[in-house]
PDB file of N, CA and C in Angstrom:
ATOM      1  N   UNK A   1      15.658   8.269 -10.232  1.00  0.00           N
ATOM      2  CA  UNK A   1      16.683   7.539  -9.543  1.00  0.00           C
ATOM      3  C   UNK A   1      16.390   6.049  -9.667  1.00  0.00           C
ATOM      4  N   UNK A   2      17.739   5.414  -9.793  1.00  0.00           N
ATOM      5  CA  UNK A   2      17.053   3.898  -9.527  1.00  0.00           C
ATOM      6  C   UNK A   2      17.885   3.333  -8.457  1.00  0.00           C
ATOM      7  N   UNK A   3      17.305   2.682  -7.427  1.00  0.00           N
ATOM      8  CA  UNK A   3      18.005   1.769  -6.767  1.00  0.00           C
ATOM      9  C   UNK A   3      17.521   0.354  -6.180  1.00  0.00           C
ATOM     10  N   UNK A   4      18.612  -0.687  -6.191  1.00  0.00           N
ATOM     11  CA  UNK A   4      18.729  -1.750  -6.351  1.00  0.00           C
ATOM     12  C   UNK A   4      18.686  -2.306  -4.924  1.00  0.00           C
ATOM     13  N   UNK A   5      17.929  -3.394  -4.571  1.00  0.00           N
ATOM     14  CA  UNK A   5      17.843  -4.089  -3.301  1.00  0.00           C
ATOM     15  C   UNK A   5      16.617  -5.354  -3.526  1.00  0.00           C
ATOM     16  N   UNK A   6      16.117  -5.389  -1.786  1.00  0.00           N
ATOM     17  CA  UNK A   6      15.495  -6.775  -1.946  1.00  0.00           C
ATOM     18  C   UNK A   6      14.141  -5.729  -1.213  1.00  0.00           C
ATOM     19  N   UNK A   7      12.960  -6.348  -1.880  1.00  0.00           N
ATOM     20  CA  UNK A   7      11.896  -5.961  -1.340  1.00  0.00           C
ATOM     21  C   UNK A   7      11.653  -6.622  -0.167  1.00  0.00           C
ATOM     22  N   UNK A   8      10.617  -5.966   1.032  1.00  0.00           N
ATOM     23  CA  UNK A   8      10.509  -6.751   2.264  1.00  0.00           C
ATOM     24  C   UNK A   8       9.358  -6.259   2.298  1.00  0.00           C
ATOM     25  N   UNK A   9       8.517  -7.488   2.794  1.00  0.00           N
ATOM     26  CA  UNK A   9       7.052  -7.044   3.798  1.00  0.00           C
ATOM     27  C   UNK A   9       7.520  -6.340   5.077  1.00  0.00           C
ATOM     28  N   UNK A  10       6.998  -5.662   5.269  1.00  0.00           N
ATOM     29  CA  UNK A  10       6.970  -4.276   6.271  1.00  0.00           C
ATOM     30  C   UNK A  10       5.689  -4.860   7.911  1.00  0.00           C
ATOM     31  N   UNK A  11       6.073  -5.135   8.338  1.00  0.00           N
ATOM     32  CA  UNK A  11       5.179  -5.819   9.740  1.00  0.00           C
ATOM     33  C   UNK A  11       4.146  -4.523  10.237  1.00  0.00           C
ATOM     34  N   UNK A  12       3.407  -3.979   9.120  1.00  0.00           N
ATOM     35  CA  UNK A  12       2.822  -2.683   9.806  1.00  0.00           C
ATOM     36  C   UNK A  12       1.825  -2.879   8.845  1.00  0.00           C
ATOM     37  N   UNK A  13       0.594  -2.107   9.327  1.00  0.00           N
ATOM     38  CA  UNK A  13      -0.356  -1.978   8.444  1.00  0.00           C
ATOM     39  C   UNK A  13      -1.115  -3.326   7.828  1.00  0.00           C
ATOM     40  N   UNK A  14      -1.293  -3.024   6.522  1.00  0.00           N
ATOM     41  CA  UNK A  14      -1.987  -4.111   5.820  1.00  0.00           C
ATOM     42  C   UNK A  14      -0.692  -4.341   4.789  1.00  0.00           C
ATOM     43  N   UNK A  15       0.010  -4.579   5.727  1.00  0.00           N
ATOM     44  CA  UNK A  15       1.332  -5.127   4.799  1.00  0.00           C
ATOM     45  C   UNK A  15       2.020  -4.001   3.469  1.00  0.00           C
ATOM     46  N   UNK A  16       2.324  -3.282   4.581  1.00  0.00           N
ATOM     47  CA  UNK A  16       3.481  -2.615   3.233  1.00  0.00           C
ATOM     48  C   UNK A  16       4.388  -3.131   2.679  1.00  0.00           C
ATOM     49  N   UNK A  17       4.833  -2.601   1.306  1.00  0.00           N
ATOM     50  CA  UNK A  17       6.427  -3.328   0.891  1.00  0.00           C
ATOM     51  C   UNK A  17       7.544  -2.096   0.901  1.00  0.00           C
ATOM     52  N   UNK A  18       8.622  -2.363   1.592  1.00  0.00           N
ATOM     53  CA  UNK A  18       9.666  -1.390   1.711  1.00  0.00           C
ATOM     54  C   UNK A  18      11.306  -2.107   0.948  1.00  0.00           C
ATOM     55  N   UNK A  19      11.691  -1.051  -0.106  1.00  0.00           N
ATOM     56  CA  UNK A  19      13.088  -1.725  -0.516  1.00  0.00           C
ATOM     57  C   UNK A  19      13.991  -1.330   0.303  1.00  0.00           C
ATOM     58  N   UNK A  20      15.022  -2.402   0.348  1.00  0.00           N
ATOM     59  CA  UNK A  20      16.255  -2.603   1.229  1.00  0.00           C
ATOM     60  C   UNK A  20      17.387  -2.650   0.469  1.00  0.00           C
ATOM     61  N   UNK A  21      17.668  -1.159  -0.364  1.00  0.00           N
ATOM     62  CA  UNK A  21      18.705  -1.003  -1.093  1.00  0.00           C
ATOM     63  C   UNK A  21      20.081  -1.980  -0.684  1.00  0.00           C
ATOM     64  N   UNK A  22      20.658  -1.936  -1.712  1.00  0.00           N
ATOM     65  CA  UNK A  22      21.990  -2.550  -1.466  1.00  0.00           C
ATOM     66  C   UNK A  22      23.076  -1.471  -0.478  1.00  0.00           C
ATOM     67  N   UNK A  23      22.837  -0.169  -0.599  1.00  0.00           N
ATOM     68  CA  UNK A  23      23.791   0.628  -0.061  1.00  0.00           C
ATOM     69  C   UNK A  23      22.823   1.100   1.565  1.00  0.00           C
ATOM     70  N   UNK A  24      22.261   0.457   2.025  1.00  0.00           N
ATOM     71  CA  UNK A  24      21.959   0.568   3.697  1.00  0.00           C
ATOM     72  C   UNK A  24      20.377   1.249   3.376  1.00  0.00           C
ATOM     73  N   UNK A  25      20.248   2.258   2.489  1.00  0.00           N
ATOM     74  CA  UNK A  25      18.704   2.949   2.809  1.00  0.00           C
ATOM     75  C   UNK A  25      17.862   1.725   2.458  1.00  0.00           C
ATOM     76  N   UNK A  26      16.449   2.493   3.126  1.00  0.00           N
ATOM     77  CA  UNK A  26      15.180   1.559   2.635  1.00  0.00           C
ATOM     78  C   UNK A  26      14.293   2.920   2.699  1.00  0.00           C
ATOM     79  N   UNK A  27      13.329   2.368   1.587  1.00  0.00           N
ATOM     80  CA  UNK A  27      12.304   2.902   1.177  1.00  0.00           C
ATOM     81  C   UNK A  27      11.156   2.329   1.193  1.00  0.00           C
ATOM     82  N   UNK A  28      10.033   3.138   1.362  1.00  0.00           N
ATOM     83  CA  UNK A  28       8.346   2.223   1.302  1.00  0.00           C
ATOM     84  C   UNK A  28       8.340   2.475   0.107  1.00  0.00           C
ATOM     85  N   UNK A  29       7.959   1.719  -0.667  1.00  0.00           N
ATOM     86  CA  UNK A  29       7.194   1.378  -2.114  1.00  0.00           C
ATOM     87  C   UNK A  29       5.625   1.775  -2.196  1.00  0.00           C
ATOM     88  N   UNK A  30       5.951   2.931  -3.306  1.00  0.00           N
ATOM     89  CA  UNK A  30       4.333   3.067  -3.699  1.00  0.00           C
ATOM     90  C   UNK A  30       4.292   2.911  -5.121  1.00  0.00           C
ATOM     91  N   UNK A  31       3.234   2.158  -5.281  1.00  0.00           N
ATOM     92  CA  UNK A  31       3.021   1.528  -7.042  1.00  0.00           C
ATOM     93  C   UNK A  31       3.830   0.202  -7.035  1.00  0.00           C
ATOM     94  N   UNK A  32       4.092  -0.288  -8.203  1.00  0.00           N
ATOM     95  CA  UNK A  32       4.337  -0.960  -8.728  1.00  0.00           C
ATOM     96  C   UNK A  32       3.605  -3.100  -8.713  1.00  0.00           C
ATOM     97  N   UNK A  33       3.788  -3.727  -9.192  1.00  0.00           N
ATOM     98  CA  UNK A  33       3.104  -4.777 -10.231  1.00  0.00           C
ATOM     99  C   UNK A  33       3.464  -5.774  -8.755  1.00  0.00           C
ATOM    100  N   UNK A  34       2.271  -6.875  -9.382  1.00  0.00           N
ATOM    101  CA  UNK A  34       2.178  -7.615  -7.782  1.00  0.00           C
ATOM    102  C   UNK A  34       3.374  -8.674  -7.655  1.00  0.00           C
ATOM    103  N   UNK A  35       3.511  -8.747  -8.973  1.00  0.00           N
ATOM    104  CA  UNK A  35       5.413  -9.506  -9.200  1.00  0.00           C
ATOM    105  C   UNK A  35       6.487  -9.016  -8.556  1.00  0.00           C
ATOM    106  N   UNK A  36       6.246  -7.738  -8.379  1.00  0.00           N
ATOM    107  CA  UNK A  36       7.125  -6.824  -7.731  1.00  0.00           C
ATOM    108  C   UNK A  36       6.973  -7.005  -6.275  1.00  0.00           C
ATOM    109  N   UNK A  37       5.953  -7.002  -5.679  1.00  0.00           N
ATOM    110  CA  UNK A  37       5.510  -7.033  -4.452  1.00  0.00           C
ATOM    111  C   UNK A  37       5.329  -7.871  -4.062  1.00  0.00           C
ATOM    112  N   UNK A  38       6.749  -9.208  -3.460  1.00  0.00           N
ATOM    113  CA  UNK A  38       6.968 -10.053  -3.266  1.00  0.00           C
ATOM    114  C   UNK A  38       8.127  -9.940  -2.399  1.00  0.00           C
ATOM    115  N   UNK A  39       7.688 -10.681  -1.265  1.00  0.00           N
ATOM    116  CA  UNK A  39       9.034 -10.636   0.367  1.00  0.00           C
ATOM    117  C   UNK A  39      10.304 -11.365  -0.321  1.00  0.00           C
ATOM    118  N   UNK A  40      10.958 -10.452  -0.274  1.00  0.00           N
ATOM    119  CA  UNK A  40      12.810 -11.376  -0.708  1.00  0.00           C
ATOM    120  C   UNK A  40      12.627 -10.995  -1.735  1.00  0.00           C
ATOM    121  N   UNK A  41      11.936 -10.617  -3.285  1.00  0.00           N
ATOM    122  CA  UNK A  41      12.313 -10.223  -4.483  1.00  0.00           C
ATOM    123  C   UNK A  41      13.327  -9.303  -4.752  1.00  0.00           C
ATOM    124  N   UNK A  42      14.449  -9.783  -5.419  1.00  0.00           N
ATOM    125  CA  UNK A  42      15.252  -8.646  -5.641  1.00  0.00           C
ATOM    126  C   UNK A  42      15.419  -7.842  -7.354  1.00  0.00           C
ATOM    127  N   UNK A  43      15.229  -6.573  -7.103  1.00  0.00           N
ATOM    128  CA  UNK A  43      15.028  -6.096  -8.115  1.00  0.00           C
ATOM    129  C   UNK A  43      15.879  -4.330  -8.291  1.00  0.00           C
ATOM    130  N   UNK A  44      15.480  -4.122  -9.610  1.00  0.00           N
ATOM    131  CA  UNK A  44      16.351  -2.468  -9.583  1.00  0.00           C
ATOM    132  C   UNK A  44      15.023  -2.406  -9.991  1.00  0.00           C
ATOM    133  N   UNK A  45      14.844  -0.913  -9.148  1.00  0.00           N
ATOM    134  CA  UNK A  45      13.220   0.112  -8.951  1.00  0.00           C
ATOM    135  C   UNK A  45      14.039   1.537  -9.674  1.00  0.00           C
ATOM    136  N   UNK A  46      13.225   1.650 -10.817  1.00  0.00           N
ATOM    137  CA  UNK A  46      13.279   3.070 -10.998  1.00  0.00           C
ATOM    138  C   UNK A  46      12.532   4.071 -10.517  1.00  0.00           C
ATOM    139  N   UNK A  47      12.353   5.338  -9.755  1.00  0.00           N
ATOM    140  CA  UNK A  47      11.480   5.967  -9.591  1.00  0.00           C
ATOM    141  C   UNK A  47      11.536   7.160  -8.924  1.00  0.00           C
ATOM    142  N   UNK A  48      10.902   7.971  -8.395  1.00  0.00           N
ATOM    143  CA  UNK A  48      11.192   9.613  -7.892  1.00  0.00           C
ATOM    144  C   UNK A  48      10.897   9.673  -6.490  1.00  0.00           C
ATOM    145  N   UNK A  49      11.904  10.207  -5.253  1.00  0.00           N
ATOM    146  CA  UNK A  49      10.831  10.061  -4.261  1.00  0.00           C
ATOM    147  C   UNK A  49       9.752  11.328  -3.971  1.00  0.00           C
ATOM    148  N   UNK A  50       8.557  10.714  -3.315  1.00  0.00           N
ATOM    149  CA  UNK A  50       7.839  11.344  -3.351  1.00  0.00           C
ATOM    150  C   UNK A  50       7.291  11.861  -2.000  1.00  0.00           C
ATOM    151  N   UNK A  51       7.651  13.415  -2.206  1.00  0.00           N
ATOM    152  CA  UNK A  51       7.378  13.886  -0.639  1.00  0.00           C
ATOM    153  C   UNK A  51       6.031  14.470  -0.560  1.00  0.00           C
ATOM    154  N   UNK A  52       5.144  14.594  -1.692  1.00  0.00           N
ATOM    155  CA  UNK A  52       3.722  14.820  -1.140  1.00  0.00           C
ATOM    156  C   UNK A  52       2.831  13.257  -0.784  1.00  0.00           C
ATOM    157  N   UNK A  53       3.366  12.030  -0.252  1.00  0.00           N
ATOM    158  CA  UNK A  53       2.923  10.723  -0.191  1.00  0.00           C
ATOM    159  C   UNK A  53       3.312  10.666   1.622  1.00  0.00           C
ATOM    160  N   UNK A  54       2.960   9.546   2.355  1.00  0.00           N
ATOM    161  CA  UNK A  54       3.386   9.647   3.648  1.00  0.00           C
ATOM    162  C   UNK A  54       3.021   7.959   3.275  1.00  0.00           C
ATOM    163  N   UNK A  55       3.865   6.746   3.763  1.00  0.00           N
ATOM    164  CA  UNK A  55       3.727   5.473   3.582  1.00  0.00           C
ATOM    165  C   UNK A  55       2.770   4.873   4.578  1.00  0.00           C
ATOM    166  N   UNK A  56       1.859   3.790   3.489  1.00  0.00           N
ATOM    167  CA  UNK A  56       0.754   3.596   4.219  1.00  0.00           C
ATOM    168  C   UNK A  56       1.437   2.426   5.553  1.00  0.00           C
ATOM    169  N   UNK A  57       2.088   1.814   5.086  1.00  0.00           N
ATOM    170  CA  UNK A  57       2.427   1.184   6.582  1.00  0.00           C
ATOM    171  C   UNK A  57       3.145   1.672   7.494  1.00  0.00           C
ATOM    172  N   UNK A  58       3.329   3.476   7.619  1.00  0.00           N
ATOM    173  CA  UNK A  58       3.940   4.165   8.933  1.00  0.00           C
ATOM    174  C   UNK A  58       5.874   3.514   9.028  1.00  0.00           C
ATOM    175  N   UNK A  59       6.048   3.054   8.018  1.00  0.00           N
ATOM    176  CA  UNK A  59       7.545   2.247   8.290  1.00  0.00           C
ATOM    177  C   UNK A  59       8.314   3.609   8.713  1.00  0.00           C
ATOM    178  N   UNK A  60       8.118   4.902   8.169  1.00  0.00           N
ATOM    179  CA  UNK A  60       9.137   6.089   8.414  1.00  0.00           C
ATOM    180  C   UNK A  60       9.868   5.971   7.399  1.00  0.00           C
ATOM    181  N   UNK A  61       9.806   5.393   6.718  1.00  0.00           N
ATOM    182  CA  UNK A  61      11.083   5.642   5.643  1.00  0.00           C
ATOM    183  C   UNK A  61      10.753   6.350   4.122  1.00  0.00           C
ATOM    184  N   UNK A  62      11.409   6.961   3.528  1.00  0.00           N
ATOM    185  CA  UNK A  62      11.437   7.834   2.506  1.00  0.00           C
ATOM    186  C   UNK A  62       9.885   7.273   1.315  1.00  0.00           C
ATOM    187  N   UNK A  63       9.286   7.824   0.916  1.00  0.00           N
ATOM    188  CA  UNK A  63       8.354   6.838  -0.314  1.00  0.00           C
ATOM    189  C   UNK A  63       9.171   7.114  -1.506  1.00  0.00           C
ATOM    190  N   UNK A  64       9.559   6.048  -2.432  1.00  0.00           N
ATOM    191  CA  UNK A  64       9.515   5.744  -3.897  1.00  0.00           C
ATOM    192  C   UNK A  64       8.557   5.320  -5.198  1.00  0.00           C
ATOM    193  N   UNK A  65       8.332   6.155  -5.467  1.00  0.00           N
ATOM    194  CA  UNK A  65       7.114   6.227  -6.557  1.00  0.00           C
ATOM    195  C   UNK A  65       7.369   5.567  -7.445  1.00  0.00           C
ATOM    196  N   UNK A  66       6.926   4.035  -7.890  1.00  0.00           N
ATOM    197  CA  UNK A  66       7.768   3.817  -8.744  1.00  0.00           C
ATOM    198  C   UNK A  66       7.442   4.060  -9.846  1.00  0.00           C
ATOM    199  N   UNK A  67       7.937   3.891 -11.184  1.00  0.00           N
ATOM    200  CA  UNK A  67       8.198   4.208 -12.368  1.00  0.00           C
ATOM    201  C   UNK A  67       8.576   2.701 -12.927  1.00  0.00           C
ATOM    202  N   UNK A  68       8.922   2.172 -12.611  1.00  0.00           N
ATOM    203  CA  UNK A  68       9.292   1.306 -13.623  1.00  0.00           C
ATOM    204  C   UNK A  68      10.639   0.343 -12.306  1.00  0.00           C
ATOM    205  N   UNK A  69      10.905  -1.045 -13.300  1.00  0.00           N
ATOM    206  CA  UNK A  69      11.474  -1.867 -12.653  1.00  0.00           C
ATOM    207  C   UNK A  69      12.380  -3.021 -13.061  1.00  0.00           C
ATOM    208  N   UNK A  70      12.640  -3.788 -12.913  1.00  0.00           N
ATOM    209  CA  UNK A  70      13.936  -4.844 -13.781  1.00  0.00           C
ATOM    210  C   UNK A  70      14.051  -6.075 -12.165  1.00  0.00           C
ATOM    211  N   UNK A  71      13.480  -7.325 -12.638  1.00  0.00           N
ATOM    212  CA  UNK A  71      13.333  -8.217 -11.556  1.00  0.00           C
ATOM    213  C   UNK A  71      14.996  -8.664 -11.412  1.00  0.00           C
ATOM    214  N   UNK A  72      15.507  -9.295 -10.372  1.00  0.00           N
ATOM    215  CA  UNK A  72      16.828  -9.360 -11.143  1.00  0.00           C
ATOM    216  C   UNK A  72      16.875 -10.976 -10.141  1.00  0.00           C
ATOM    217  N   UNK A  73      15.890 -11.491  -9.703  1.00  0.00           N
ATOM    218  CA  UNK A  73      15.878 -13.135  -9.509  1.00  0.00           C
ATOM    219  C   UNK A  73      14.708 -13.951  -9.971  1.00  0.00           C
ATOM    220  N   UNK A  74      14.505 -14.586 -10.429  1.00  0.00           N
ATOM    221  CA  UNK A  74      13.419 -15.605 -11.065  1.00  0.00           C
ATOM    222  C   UNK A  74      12.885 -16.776  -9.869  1.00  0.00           C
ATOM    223  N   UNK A  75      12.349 -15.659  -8.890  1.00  0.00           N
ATOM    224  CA  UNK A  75      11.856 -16.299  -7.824  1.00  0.00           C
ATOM    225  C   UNK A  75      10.112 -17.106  -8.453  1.00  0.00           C
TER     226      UNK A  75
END
């Protein structure tokens, strides 16, 4: 699956990153490049979710494994 949003630091933990799809869901982010893992970056995340994972910053929200990615601002 891929979906498109803005990454956010997650106020939990040792700083998780969770995407904030364009269509309302968010997801915790597992994997991906430290370019990626940047507050406000907006990008399309390719990747699978993954239900044997539980997100390290407790956000509750679905994990996305990522796979791969496409930055889509030149922050």
């Amino acid at each position: 699956m891929t979906v498109t949003g803005r990454v956010v630091r997650a106020p939990f933990g040792f700083g998780a990153f969770v995407l904030e799809a364009d269509d309302g869901a968010r997801y915790a982010l597992a994997g991906g490049a430290p370019e990626l893992l940047e507050d406000g970056r907006r990008a399309a995340v390719r990747g699978e979710l993954a239900s044997d994972l539980a997100g390290v910053g407790m956000t509750g929200d679905p994990v996305l494994r990522v796979e791969g990615y496409t930055l889509l601002d030149d922050q």
